[in-house]
PDB file of N, CA and C in Angstrom:
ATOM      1  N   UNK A   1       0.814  -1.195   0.000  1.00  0.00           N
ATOM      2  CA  UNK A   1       0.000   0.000   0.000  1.00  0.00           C
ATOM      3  C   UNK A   1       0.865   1.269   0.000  1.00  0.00           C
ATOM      4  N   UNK A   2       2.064   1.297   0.867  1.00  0.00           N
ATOM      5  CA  UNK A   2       2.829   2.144   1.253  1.00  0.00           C
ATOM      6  C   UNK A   2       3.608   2.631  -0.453  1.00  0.00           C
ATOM      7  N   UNK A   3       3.974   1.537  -0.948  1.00  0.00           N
ATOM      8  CA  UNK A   3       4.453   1.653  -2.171  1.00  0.00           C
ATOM      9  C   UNK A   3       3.558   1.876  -3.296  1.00  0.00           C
ATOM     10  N   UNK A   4       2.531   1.792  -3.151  1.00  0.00           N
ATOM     11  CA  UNK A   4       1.665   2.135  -4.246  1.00  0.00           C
ATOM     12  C   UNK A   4       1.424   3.631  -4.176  1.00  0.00           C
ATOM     13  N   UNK A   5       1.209   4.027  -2.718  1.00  0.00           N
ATOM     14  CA  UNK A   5       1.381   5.733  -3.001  1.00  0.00           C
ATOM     15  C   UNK A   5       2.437   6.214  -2.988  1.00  0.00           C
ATOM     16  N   UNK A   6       3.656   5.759  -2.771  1.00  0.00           N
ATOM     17  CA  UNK A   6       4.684   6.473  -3.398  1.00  0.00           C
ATOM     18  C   UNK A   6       4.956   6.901  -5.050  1.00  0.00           C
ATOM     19  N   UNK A   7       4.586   5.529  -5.414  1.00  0.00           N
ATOM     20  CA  UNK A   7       4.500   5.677  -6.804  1.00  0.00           C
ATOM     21  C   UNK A   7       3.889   6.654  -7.474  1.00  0.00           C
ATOM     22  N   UNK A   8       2.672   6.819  -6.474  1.00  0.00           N
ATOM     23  CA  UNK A   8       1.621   7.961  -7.215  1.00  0.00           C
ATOM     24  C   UNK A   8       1.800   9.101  -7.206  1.00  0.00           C
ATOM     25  N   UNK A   9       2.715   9.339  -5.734  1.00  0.00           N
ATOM     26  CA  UNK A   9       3.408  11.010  -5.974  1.00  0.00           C
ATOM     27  C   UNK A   9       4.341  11.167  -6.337  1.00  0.00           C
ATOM     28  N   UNK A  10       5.163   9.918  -7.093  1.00  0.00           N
ATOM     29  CA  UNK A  10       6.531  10.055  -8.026  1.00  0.00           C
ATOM     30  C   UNK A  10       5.531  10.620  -9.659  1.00  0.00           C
ATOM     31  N   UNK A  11       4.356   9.760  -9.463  1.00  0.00           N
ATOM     32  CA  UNK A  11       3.943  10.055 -10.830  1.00  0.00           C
ATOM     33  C   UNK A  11       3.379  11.357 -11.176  1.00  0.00           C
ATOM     34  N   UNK A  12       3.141  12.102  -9.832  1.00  0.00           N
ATOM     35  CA  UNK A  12       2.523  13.620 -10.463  1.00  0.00           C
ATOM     36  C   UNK A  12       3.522  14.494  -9.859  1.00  0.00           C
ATOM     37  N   UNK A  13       4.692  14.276  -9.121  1.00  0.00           N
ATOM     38  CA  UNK A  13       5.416  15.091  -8.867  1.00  0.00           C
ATOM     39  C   UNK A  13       6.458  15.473 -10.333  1.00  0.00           C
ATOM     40  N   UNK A  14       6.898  17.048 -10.198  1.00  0.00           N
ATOM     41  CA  UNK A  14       7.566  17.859 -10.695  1.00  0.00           C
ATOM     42  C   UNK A  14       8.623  18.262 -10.187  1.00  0.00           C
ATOM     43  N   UNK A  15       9.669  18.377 -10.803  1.00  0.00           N
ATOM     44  CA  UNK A  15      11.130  19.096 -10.245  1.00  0.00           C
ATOM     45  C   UNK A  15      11.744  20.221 -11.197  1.00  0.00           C
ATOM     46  N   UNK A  16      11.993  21.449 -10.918  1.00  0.00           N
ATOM     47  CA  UNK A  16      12.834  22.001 -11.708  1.00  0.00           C
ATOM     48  C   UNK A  16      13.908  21.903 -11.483  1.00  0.00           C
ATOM     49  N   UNK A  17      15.160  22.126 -12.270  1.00  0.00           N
ATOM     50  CA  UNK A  17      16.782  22.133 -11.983  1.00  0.00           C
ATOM     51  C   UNK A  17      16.942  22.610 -13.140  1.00  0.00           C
ATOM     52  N   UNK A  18      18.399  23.031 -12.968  1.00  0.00           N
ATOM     53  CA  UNK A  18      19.114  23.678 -14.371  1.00  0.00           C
ATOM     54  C   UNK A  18      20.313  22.564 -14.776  1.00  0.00           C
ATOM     55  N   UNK A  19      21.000  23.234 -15.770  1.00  0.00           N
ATOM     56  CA  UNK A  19      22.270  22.442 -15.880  1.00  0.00           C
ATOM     57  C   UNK A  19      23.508  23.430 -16.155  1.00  0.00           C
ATOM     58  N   UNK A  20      24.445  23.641 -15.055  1.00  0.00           N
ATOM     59  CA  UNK A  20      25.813  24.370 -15.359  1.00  0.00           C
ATOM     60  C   UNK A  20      26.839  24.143 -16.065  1.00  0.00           C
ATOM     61  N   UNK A  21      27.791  24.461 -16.730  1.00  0.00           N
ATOM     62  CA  UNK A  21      28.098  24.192 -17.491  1.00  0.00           C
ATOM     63  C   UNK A  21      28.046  23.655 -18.394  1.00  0.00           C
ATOM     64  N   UNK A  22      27.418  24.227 -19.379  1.00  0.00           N
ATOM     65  CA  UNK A  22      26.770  22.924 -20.467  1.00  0.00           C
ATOM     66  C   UNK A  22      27.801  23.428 -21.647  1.00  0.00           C
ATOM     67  N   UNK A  23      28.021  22.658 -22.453  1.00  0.00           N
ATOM     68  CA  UNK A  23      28.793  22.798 -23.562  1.00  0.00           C
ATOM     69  C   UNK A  23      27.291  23.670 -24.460  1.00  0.00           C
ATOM     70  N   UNK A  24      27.626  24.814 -24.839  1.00  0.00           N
ATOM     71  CA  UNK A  24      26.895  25.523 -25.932  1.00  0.00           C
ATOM     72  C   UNK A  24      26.472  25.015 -27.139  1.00  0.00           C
ATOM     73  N   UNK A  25      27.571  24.170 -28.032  1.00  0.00           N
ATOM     74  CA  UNK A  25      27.024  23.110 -29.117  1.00  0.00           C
ATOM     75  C   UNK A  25      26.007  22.220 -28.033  1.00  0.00           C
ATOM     76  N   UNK A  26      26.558  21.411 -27.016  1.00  0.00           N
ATOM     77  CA  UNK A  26      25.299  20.701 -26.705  1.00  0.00           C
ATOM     78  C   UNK A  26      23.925  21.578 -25.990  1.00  0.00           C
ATOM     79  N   UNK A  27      23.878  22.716 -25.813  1.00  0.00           N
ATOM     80  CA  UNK A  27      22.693  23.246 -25.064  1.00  0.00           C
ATOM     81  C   UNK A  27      21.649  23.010 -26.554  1.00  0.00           C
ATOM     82  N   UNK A  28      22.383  23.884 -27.763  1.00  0.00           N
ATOM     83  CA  UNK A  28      21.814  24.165 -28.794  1.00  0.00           C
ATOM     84  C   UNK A  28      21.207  22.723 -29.337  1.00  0.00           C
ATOM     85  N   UNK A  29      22.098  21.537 -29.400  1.00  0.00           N
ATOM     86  CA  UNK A  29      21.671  20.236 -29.941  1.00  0.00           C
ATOM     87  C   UNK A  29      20.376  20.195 -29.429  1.00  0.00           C
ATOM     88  N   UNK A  30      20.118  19.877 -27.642  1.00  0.00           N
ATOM     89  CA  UNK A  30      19.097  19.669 -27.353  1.00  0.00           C
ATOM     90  C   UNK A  30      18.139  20.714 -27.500  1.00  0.00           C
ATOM     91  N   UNK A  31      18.176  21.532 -27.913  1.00  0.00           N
ATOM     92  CA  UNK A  31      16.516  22.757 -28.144  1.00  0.00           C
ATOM     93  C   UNK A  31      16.250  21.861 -28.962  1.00  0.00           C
ATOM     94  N   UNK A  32      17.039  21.780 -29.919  1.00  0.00           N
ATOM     95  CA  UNK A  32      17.100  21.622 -31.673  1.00  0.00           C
ATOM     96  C   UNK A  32      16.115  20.292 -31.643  1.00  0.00           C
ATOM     97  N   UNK A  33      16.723  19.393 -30.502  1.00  0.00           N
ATOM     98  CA  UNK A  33      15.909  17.987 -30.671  1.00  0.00           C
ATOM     99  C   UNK A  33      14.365  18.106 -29.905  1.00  0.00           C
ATOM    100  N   UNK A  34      14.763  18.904 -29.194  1.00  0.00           N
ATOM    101  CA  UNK A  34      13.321  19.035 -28.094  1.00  0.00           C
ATOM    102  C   UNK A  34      11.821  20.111 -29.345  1.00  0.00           C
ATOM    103  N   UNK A  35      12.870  20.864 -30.060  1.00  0.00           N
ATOM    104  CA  UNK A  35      11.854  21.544 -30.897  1.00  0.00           C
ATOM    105  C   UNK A  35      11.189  20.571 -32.149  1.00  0.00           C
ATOM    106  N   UNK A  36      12.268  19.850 -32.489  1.00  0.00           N
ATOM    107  CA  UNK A  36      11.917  19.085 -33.630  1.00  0.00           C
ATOM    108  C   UNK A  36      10.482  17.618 -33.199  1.00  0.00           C
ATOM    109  N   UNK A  37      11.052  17.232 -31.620  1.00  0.00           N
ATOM    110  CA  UNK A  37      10.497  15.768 -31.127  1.00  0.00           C
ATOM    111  C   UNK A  37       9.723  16.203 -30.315  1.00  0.00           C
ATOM    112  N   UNK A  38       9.830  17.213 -29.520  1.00  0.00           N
ATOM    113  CA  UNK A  38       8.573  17.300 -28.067  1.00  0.00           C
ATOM    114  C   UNK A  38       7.541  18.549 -28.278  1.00  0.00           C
ATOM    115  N   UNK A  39       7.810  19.324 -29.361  1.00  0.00           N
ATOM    116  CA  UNK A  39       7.406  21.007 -29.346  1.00  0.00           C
ATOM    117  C   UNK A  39       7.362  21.930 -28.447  1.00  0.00           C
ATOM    118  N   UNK A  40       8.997  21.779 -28.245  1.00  0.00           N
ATOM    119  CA  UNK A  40       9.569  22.717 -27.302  1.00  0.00           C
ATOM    120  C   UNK A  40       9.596  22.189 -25.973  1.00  0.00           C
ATOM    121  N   UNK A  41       9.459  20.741 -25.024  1.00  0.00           N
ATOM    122  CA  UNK A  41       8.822  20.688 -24.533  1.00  0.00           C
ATOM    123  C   UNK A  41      10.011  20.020 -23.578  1.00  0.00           C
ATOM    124  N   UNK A  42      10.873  20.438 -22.892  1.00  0.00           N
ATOM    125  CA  UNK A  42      12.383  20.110 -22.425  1.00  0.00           C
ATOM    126  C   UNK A  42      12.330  18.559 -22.102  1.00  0.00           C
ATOM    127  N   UNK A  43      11.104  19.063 -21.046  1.00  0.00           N
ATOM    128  CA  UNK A  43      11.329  17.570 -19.840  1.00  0.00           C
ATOM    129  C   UNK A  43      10.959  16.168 -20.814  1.00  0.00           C
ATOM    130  N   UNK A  44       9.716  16.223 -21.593  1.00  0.00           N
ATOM    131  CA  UNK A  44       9.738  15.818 -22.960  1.00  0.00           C
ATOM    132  C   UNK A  44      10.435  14.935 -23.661  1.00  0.00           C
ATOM    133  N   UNK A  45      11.284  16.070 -24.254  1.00  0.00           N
ATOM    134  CA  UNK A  45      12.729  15.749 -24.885  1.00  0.00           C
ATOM    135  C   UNK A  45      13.549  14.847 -24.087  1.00  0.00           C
ATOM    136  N   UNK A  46      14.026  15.161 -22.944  1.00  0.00           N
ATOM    137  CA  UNK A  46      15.136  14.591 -21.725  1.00  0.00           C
ATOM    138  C   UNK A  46      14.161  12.986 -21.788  1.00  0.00           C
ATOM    139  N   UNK A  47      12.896  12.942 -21.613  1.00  0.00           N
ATOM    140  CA  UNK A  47      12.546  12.158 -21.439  1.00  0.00           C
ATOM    141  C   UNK A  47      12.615  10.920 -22.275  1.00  0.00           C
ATOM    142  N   UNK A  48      12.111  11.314 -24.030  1.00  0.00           N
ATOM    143  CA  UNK A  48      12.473  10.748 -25.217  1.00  0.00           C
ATOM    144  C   UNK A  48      14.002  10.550 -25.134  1.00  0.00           C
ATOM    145  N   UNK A  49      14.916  10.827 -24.714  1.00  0.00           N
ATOM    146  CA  UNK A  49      16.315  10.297 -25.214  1.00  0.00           C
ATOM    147  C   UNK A  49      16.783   9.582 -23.613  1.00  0.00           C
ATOM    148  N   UNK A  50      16.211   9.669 -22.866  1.00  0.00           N
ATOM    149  CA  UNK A  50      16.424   8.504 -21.978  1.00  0.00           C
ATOM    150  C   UNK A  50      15.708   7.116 -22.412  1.00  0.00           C
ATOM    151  N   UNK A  51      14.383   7.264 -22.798  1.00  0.00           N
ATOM    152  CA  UNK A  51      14.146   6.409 -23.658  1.00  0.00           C
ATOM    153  C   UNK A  51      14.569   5.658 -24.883  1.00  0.00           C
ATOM    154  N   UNK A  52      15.508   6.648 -25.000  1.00  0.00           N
ATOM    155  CA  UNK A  52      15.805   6.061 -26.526  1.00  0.00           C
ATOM    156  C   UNK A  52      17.284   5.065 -25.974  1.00  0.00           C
ATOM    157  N   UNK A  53      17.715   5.878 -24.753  1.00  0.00           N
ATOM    158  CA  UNK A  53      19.402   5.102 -24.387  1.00  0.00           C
ATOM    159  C   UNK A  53      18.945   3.653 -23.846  1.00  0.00           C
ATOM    160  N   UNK A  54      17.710   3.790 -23.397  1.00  0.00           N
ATOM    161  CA  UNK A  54      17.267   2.188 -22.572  1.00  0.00           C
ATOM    162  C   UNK A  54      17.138   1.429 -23.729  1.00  0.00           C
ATOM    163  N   UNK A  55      16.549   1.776 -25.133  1.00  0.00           N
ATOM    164  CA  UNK A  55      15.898   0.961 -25.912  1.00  0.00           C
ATOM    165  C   UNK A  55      17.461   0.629 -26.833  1.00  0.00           C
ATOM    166  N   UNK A  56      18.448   1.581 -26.827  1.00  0.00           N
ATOM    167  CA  UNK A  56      19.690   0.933 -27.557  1.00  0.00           C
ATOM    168  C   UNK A  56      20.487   0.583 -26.603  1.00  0.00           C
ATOM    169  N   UNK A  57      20.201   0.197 -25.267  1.00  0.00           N
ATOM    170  CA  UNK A  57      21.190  -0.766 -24.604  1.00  0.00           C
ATOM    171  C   UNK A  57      20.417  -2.540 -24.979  1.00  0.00           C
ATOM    172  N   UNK A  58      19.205  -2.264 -25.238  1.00  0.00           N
ATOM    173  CA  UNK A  58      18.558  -3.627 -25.140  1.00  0.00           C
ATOM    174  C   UNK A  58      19.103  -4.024 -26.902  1.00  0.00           C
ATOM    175  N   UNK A  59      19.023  -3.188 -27.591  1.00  0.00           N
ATOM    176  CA  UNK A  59      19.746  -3.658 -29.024  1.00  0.00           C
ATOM    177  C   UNK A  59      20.996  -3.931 -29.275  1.00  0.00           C
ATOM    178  N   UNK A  60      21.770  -3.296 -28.148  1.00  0.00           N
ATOM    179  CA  UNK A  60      22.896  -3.154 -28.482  1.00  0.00           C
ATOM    180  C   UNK A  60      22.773  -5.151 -27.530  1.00  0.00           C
ATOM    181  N   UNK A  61      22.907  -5.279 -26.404  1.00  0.00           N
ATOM    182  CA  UNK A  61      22.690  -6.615 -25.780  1.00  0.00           C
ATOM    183  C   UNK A  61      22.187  -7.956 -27.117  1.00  0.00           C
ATOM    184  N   UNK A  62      21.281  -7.294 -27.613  1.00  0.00           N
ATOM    185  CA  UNK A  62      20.119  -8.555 -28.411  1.00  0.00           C
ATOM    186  C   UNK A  62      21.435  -8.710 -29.577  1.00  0.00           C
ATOM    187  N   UNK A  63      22.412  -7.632 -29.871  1.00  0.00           N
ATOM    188  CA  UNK A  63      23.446  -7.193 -30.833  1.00  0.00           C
ATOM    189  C   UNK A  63      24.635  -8.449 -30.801  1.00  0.00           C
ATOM    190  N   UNK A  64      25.052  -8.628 -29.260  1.00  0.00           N
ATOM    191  CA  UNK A  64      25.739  -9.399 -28.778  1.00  0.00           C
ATOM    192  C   UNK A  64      25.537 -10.374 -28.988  1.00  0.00           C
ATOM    193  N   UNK A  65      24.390 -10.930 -28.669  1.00  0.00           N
ATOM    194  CA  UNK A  65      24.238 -12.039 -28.127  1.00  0.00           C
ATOM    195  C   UNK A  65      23.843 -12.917 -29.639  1.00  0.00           C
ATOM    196  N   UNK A  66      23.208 -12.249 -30.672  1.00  0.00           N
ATOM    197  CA  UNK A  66      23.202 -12.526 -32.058  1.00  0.00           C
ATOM    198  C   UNK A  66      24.646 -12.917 -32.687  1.00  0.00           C
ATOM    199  N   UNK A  67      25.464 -12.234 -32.556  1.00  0.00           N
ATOM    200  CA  UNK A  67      26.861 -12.316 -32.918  1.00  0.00           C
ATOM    201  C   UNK A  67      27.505 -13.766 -32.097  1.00  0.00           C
ATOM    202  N   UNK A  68      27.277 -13.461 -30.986  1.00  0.00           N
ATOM    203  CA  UNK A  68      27.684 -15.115 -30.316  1.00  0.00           C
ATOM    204  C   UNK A  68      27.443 -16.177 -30.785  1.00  0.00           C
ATOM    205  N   UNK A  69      26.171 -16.195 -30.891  1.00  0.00           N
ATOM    206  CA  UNK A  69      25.395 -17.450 -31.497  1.00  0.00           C
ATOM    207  C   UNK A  69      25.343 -17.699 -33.198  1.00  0.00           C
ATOM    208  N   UNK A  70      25.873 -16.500 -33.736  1.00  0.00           N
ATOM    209  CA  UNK A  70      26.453 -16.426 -35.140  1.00  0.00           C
ATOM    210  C   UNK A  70      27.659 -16.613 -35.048  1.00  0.00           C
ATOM    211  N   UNK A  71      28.418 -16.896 -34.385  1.00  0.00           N
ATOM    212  CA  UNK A  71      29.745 -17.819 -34.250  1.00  0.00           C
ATOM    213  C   UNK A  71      29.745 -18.905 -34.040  1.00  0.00           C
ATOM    214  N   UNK A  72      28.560 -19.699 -32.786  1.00  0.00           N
ATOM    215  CA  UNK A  72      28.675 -20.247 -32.748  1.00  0.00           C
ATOM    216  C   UNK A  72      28.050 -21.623 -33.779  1.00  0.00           C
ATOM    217  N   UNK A  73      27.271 -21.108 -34.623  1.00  0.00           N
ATOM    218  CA  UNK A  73      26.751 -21.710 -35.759  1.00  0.00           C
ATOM    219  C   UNK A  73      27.981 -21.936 -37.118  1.00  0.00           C
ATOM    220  N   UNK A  74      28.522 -20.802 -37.234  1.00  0.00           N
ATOM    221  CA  UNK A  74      29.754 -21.072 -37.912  1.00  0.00           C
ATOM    222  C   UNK A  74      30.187 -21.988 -37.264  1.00  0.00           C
ATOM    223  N   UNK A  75      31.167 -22.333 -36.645  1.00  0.00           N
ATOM    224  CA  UNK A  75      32.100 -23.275 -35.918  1.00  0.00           C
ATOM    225  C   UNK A  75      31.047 -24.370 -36.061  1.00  0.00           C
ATOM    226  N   UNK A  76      30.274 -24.570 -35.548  1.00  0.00           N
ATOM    227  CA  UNK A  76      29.360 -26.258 -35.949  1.00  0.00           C
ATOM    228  C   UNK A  76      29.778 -26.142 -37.086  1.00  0.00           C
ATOM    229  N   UNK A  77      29.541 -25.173 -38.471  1.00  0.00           N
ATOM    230  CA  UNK A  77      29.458 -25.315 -40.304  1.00  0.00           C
ATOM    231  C   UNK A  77      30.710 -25.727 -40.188  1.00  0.00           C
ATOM    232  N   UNK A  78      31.429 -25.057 -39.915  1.00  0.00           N
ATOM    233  CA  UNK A  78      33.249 -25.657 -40.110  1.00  0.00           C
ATOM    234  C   UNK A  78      33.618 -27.236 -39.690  1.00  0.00           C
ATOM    235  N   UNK A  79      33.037 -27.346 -38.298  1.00  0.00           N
ATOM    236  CA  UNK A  79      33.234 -28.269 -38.187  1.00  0.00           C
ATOM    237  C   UNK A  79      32.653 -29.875 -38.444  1.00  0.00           C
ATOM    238  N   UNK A  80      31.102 -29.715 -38.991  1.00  0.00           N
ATOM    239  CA  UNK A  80      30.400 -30.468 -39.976  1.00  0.00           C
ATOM    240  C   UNK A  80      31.178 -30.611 -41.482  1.00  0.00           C
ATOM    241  N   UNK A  81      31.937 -29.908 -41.893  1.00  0.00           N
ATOM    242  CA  UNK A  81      32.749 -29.989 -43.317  1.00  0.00           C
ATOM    243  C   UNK A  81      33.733 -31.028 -42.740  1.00  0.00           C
ATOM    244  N   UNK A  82      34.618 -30.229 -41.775  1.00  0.00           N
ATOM    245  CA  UNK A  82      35.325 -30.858 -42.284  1.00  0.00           C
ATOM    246  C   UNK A  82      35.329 -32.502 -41.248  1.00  0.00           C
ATOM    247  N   UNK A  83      34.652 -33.108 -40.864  1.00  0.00           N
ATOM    248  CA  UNK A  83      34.569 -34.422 -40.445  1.00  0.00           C
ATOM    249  C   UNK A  83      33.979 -35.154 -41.694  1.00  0.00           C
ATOM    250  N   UNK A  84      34.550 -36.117 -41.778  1.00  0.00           N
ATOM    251  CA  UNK A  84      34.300 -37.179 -43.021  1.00  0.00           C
ATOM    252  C   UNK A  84      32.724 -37.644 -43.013  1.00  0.00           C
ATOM    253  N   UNK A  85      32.311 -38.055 -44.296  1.00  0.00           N
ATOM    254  CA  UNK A  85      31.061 -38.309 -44.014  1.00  0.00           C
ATOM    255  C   UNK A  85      30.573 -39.097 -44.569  1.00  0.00           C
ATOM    256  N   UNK A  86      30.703 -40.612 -43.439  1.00  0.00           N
ATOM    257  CA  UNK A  86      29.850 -41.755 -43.510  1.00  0.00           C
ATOM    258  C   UNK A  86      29.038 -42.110 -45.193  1.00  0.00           C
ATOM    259  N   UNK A  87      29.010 -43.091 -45.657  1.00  0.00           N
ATOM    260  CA  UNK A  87      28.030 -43.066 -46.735  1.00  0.00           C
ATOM    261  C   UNK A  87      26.802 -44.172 -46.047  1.00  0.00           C
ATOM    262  N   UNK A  88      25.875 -43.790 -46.203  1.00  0.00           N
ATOM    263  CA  UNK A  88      24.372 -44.183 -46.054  1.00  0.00           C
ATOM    264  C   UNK A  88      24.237 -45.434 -46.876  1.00  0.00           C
ATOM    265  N   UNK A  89      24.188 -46.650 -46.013  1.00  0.00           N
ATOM    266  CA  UNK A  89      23.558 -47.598 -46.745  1.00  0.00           C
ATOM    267  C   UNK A  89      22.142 -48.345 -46.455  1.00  0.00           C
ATOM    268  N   UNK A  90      21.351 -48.085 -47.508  1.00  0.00           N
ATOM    269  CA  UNK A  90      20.011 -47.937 -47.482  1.00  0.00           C
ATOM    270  C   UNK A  90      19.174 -48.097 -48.747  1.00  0.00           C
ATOM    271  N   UNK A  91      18.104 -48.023 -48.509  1.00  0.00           N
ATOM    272  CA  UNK A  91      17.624 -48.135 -49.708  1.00  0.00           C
ATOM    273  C   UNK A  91      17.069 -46.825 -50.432  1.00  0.00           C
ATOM    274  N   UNK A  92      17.654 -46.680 -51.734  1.00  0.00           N
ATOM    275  CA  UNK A  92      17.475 -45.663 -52.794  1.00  0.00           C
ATOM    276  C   UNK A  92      16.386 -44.881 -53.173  1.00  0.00           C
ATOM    277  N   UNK A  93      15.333 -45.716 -52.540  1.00  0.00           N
ATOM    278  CA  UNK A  93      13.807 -45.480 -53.085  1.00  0.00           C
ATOM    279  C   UNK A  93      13.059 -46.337 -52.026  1.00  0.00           C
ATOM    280  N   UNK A  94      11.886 -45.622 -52.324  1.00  0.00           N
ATOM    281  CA  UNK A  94      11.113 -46.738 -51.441  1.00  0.00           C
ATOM    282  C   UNK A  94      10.331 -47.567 -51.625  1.00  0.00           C
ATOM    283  N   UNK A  95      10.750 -48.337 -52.975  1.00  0.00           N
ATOM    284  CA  UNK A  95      10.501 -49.791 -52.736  1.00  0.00           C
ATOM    285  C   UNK A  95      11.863 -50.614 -52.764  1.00  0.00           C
ATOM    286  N   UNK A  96      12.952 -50.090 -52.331  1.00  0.00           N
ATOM    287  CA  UNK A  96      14.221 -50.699 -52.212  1.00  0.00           C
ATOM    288  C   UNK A  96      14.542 -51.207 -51.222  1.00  0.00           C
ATOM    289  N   UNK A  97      13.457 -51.929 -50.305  1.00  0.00           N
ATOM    290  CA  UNK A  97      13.546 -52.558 -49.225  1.00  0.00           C
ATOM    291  C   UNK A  97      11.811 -53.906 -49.255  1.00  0.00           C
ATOM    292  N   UNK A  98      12.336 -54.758 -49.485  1.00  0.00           N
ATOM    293  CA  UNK A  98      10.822 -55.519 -50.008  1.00  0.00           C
ATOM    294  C   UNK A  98      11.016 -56.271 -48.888  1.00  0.00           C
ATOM    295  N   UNK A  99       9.825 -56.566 -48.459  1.00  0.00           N
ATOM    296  CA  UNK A  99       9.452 -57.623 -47.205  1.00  0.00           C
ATOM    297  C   UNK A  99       9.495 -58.890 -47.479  1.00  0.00           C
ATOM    298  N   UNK A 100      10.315 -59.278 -46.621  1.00  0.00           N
ATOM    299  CA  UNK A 100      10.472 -61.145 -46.436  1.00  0.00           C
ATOM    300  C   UNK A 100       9.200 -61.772 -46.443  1.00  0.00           C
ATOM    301  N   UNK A 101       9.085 -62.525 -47.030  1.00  0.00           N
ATOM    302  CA  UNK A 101       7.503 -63.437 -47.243  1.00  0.00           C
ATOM    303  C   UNK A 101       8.243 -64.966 -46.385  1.00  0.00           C
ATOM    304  N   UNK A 102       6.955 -65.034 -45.787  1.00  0.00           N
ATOM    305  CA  UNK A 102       7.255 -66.557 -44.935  1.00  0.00           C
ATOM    306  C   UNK A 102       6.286 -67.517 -45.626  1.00  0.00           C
TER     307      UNK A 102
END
């Protein structure tokens, strides 16, 4: 219960703050993105590119882990070549196996 209203005044609470020293190319980047993505809309903006860093850590991860397992599929291919390979003795067709009559 205790945690459910916390949540609720995380969810309508507001904070202002500034930021000091900001590099001037980057103050300008972010208007630029906040005007183009939020319409003008800071917290918005800040908000969309935290979003966006969560959603390319999970690509960048899914990135990895694709590449692993795309190695490790190579190495089986390599190593399916080069082991010799048995010839199949069997029948050619399927009536190349006729049943014993008693």
């Amino acid at each position: 219960m205790a945690e459910e209203i916390k949540d609720r005044v995380l969810n309508i609470t507001s904070r202002n703050f500034s930021i000091t020293k900001c590099p001037e190319k980057v103050f300008q980047q972010f208007i630029e993105f906040c005007k183009e993505e939020s319409n003008d809309n800071y917290s918005m903006g800040l908000k969309l590119l935290l979003d966006a860093r969560r959603t390319n850590i999970k690509e960048v991860l899914l990135y990895e882990q694709y590449m692993e397992l795309n190695d490790r599929v190579n190495q089986l291919e390599e190593r399916a070549e080069k082991e010799p390979k048995e010839p199949v003795n069997g029948p050619k067709c399927f009536g190349g196996i006729k049943a014993v009559k008693k």
